[in-house]
C-alpha atoms as a PDB file:
ATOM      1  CA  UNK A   1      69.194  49.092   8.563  1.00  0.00           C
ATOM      2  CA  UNK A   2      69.037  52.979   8.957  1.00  0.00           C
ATOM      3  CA  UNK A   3      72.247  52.873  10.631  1.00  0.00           C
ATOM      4  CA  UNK A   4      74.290  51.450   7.879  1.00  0.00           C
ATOM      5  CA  UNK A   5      73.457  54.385   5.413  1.00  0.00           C
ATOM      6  CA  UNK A   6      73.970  56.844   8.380  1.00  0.00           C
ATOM      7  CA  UNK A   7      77.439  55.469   8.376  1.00  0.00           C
ATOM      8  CA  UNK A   8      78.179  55.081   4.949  1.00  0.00           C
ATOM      9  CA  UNK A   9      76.730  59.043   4.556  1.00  0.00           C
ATOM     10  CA  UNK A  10      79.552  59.838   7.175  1.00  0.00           C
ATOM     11  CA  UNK A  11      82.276  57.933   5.001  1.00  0.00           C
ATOM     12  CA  UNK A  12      81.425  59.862   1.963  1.00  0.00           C
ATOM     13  CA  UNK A  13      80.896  63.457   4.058  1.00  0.00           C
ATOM     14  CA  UNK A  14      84.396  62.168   5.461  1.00  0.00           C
ATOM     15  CA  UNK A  15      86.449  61.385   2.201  1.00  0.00           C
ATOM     16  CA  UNK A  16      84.479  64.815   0.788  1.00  0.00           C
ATOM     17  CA  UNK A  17      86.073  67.240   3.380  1.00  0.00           C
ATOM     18  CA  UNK A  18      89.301  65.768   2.999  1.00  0.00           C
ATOM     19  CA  UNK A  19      89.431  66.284  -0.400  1.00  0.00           C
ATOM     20  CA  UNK A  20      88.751  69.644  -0.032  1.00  0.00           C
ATOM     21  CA  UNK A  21      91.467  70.059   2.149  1.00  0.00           C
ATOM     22  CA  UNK A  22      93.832  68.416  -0.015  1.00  0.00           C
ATOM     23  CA  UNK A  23      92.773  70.748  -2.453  1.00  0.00           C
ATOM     24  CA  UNK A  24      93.061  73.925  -0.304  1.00  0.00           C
ATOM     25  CA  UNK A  25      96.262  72.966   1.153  1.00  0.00           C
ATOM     26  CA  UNK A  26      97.739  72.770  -3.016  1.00  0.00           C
ATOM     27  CA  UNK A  27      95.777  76.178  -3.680  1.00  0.00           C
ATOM     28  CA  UNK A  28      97.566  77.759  -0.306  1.00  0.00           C
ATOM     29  CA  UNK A  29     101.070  76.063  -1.466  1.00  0.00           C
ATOM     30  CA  UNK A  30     100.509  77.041  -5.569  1.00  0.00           C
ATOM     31  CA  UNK A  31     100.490  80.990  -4.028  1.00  0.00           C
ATOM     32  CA  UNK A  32     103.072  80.738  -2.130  1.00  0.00           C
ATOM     33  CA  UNK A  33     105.110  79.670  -4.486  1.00  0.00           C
ATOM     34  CA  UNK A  34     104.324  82.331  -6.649  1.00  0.00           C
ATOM     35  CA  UNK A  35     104.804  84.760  -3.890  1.00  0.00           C
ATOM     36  CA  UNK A  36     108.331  83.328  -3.550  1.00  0.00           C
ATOM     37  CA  UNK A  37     108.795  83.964  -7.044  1.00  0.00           C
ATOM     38  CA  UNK A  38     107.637  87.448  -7.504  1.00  0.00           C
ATOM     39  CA  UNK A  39     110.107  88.242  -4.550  1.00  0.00           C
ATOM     40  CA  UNK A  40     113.059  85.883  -6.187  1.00  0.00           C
ATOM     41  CA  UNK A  41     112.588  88.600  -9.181  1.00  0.00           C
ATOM     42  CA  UNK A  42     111.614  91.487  -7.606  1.00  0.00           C
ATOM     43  CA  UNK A  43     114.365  94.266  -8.138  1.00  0.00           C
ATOM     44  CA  UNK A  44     116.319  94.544  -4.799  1.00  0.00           C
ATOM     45  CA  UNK A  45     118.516  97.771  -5.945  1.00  0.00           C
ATOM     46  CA  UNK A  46     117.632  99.911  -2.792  1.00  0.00           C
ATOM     47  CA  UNK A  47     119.557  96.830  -0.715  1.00  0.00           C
ATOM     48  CA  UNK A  48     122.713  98.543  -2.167  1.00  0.00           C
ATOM     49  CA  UNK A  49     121.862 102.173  -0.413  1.00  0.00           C
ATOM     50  CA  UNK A  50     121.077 100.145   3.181  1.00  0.00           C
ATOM     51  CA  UNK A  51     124.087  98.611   3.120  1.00  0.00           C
ATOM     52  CA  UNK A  52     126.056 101.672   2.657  1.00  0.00           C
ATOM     53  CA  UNK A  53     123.884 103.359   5.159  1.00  0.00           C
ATOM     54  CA  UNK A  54     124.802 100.506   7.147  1.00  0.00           C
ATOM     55  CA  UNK A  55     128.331 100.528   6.988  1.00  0.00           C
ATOM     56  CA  UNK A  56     128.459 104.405   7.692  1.00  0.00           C
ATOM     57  CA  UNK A  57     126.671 103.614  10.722  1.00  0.00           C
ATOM     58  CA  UNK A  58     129.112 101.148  11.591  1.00  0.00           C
ATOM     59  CA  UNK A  59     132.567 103.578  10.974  1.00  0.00           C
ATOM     60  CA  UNK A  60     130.483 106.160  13.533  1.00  0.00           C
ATOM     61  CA  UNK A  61     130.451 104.132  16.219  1.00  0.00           C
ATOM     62  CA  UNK A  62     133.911 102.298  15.387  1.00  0.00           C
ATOM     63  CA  UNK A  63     135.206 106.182  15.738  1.00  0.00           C
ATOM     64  CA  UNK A  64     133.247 106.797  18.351  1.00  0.00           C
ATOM     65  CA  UNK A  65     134.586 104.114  20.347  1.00  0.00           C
ATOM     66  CA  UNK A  66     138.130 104.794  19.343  1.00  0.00           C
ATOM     67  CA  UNK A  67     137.793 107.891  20.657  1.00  0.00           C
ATOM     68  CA  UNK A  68     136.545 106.891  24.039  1.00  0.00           C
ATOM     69  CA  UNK A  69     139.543 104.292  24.130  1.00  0.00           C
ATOM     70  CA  UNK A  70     142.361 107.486  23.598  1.00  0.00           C
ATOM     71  CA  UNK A  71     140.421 109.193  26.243  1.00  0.00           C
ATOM     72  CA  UNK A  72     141.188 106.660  28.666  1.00  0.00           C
END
């Protein structure tokens, strides 16, 4: 019965990969987690300048459309 240990070979190559997987898939999850982390604590002090940057932007173009309005 050849056969039988050709199939039982395929089981264990089978339950094998999927181990593997299961183990890659925690690896791949464990990093990025960490990567989360590192970002959660990384210091985000140049936010502060884009925003005012930001909001600069935004009082040009509110003047700039209040002027086109008083044109009118």
């Amino acid at each position: 019965m050849p056969w039988l240990h050709m199939i039982f070979d395929a089981w264990e190559d089978y339950k094998r990969q999927r181990e593997q997987e299961v183990r890659e898939a925690a690896e791949q999850e464990a990093a990025q987690l960490e990567a989360l982390a590192a970002f959660a604590d990384a210091d985000l002090g140049d936010l502060e300048g884009d925003e005012e940057r930001r909001s600069k932007k935004d009082e040009k173009k509110k003047k700039k459309r209040k002027d086109k309005k008083d044109k009118k």
